[in-house]
N, C-alpha and C. Protein backbone atom coordinates (compact mmCIF):
# COMPACT_ATOMS: atom_id res chain seq x y z
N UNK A 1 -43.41 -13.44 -30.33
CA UNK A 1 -42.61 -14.25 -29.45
C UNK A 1 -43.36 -15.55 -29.21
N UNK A 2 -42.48 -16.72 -29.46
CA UNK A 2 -43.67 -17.69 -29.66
C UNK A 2 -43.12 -18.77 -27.93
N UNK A 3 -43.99 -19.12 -27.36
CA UNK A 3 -43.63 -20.09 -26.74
C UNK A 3 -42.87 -20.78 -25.80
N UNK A 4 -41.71 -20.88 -26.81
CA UNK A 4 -40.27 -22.04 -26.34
C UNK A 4 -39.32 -20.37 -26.31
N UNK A 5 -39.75 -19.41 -26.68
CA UNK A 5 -38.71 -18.30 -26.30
C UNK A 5 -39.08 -17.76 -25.23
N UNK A 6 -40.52 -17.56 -24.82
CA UNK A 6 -40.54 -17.25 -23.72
C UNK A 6 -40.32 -17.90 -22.30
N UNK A 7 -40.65 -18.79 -22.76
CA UNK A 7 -39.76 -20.39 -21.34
C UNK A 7 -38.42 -19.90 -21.24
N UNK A 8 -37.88 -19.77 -22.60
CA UNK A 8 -36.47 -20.04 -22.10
C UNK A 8 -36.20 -18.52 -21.56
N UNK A 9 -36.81 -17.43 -21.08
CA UNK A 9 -36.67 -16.17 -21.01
C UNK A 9 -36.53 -16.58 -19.21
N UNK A 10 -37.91 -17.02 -18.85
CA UNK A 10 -38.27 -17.34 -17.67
C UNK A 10 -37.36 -18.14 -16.74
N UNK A 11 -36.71 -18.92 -17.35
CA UNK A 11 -35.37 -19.60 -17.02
C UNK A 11 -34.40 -19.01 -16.77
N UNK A 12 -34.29 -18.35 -17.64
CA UNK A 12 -32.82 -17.48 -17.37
C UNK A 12 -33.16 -16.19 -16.45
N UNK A 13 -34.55 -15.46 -16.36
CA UNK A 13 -34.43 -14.79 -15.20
C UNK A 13 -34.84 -15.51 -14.03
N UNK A 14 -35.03 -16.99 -13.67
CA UNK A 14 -34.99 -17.61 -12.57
C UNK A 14 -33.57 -17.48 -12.04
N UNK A 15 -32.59 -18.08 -13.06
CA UNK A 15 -31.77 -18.65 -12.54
C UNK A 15 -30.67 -17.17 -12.35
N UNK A 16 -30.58 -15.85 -13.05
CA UNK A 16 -30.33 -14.74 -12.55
C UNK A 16 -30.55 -14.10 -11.35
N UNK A 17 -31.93 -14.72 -10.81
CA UNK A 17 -32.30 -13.88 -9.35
C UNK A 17 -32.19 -15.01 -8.53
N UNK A 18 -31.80 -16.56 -8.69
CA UNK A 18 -30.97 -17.44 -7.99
C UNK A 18 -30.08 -16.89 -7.76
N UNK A 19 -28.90 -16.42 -9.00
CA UNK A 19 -27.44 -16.16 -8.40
C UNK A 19 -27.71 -14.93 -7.89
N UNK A 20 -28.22 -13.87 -7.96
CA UNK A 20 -28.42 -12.73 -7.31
C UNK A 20 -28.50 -12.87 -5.57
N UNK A 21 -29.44 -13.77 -5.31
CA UNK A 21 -29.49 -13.87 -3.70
C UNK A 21 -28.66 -14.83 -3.22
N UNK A 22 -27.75 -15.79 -3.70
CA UNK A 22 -26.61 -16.10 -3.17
C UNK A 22 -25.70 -15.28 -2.96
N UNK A 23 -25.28 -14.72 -4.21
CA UNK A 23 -24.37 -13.48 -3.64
C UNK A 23 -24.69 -12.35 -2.58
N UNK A 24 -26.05 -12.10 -2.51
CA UNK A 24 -26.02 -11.36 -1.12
C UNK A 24 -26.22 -11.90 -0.15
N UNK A 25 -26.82 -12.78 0.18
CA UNK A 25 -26.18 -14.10 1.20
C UNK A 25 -25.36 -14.74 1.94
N UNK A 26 -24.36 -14.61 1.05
CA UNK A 26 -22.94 -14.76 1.14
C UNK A 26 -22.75 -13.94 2.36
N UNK A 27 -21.82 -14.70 3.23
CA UNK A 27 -20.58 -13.62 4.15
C UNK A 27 -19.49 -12.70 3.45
N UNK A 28 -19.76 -11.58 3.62
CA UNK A 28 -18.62 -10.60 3.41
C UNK A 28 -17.32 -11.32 3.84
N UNK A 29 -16.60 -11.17 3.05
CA UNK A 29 -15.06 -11.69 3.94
C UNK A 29 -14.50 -10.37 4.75
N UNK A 30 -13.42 -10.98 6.08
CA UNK A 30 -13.24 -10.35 6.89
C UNK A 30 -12.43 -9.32 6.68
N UNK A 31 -12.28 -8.06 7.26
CA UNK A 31 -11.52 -6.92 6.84
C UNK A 31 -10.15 -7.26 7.06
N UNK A 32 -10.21 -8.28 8.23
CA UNK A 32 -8.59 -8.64 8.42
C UNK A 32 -7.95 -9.45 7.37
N UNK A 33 -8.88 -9.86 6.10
CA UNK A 33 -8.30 -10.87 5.65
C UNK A 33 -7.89 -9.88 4.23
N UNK A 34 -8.30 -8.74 4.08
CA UNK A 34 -8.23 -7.94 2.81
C UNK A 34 -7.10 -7.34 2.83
N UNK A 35 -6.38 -7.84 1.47
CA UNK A 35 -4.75 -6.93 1.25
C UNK A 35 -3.85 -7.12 2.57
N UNK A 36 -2.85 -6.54 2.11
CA UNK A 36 -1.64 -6.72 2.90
C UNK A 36 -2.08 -5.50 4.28
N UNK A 37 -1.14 -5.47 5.39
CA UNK A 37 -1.46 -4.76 6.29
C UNK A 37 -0.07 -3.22 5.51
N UNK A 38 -0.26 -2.51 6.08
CA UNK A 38 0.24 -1.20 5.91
C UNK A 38 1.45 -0.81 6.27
N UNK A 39 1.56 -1.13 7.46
CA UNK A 39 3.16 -1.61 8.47
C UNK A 39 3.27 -2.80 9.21
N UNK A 40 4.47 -2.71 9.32
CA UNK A 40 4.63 -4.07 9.50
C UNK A 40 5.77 -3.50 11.04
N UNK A 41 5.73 -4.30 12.46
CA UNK A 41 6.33 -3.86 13.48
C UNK A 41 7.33 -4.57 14.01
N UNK A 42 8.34 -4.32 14.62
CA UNK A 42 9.17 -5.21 15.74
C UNK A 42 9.46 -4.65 16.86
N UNK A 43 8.84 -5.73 17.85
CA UNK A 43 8.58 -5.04 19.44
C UNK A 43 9.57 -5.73 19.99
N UNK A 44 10.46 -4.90 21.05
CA UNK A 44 11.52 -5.57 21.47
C UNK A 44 11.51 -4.92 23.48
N UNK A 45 12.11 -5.91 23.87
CA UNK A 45 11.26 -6.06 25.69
C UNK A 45 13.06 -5.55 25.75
N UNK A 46 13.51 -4.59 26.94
CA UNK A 46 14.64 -4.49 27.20
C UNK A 46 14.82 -3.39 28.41
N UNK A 47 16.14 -3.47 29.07
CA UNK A 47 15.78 -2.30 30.56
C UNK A 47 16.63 -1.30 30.41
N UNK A 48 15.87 -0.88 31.28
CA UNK A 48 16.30 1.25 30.59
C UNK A 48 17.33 1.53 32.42
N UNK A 49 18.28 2.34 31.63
CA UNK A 49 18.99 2.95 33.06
C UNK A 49 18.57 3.75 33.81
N UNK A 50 17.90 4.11 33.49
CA UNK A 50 17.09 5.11 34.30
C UNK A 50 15.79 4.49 34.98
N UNK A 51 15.24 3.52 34.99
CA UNK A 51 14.08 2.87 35.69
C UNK A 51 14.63 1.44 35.73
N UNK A 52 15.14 1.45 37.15
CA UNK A 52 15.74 0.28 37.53
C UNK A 52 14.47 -0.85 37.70
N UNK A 53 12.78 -0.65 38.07
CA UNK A 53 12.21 -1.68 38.53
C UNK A 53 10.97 -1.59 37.44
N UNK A 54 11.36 -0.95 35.82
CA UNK A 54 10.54 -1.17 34.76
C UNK A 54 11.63 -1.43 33.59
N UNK A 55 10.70 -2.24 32.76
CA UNK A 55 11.47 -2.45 31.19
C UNK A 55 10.61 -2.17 30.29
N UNK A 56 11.49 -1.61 29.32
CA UNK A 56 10.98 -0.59 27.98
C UNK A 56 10.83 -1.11 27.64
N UNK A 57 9.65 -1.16 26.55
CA UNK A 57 9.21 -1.74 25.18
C UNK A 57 9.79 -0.45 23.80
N UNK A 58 10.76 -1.05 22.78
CA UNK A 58 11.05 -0.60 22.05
C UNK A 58 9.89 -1.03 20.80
N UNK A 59 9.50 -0.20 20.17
CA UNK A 59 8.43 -0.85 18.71
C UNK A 59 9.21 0.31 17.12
N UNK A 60 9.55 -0.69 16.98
CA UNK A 60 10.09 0.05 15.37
C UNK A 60 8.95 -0.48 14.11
N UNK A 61 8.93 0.82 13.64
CA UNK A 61 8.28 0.48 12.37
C UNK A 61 8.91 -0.13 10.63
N UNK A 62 9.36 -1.03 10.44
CA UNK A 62 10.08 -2.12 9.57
C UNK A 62 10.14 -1.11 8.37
N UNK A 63 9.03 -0.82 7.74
CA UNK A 63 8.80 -0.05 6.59
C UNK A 63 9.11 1.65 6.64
N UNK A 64 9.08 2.37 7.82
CA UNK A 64 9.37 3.93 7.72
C UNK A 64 11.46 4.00 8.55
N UNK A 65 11.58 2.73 9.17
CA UNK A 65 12.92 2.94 10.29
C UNK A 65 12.24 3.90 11.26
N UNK A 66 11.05 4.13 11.87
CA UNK A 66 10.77 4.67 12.87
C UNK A 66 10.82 4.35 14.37
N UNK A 67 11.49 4.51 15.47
CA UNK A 67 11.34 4.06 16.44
C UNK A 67 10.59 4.90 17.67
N UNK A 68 9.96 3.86 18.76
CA UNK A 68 9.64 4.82 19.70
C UNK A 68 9.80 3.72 20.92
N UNK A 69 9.91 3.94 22.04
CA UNK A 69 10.43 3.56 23.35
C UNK A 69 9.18 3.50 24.34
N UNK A 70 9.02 3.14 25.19
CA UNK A 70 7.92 3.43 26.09
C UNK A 70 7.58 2.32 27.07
N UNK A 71 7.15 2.65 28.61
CA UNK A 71 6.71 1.74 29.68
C UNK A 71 5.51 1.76 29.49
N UNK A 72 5.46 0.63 30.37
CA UNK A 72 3.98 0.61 31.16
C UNK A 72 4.10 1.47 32.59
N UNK A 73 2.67 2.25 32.49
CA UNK A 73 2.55 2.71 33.71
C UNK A 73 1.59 2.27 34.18
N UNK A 74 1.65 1.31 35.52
CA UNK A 74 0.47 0.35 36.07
C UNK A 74 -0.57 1.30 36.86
N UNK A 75 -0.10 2.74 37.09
CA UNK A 75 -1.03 3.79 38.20
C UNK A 75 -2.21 3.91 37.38
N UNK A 76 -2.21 3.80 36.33
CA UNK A 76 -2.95 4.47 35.51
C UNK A 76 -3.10 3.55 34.08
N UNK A 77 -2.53 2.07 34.38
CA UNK A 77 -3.20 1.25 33.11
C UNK A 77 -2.86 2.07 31.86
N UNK A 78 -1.60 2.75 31.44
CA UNK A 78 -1.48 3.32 30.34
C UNK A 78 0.01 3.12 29.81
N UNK A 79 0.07 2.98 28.64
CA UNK A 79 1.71 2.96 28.03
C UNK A 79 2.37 4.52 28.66
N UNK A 80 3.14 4.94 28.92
CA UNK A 80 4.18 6.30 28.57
C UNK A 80 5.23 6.55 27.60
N UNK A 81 5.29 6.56 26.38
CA UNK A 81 5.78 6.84 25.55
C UNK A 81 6.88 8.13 25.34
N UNK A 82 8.31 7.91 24.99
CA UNK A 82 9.50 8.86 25.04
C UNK A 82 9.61 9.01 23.79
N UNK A 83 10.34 10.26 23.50
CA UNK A 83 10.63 10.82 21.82
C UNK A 83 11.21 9.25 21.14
N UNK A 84 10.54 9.21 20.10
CA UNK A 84 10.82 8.53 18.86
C UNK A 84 12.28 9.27 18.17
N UNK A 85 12.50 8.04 17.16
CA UNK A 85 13.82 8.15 16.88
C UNK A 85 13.24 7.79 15.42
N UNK A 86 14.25 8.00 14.22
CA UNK A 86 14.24 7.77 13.00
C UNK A 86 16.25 6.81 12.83
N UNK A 87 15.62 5.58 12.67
CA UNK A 87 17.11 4.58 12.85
C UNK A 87 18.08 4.76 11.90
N UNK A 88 17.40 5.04 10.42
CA UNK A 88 18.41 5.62 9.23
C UNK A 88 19.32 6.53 9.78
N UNK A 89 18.72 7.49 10.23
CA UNK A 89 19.22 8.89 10.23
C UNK A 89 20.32 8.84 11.83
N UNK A 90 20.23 8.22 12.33
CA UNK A 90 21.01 7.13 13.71
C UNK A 90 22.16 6.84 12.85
N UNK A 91 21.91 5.86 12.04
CA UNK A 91 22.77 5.34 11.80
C UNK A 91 24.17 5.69 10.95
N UNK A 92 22.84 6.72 9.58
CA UNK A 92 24.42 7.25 9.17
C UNK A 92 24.85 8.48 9.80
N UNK A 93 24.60 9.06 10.85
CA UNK A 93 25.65 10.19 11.71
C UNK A 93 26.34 9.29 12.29
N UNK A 94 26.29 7.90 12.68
CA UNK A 94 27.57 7.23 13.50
C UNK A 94 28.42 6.92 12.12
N UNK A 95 27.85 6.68 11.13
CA UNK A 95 29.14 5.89 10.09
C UNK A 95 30.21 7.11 9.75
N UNK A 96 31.49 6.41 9.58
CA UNK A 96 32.88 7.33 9.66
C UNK A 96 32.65 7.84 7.56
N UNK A 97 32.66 8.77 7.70
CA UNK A 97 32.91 9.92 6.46
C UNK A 97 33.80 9.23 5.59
N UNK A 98 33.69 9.20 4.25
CA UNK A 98 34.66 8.87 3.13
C UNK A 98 35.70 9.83 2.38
């Protein structure tokens, strides 16, 4: 091995363990920023007949048609949550038979 091959050896593992510690260097990117999210929601504010001096939060899940209903309960700083619903299955027992 004469010389000018070993220079150029020395070079290239400089500049290998250069890029090596940039890349671990580097900031991880954020977990929030990776791929799409999983579900996707729609929260809807509305008042229930039965609790004249609270309003329900309805939250459906976009991707399953899952729904679930639920207050705030201020005694205790906690949501209260009522049976969930599946909206498909709502919907076609109301549609009229062919």
């Amino acid at each position: 091995m004469n010389r000018r091959s070993l220079a150029a050896l020395v070079v290239l593992n400089v500049a290998l363990l250069a890029a090596l510690i940039v890349t671990m260097l580097s900031p991880a990117p954020a977990q929030a920023q990776l791929g799409r999210a999983t579900h996707r929601y729609l929260m809807i504010a509305g008042h229930s007949a039965e609790r004249t001096n609270q309003s329900v939060v309805y939250i459906i899940d976009l991707d399953t048609s899952q729904m679930v209903a639920g207050v705030f309960n201020s005694a205790n700083n906690t949501f209260d949550f009522f049976a969930g619903r599946t909206i498909v299955n709502d919907i076609r027992a109301g549609l009229p038979s062919r």
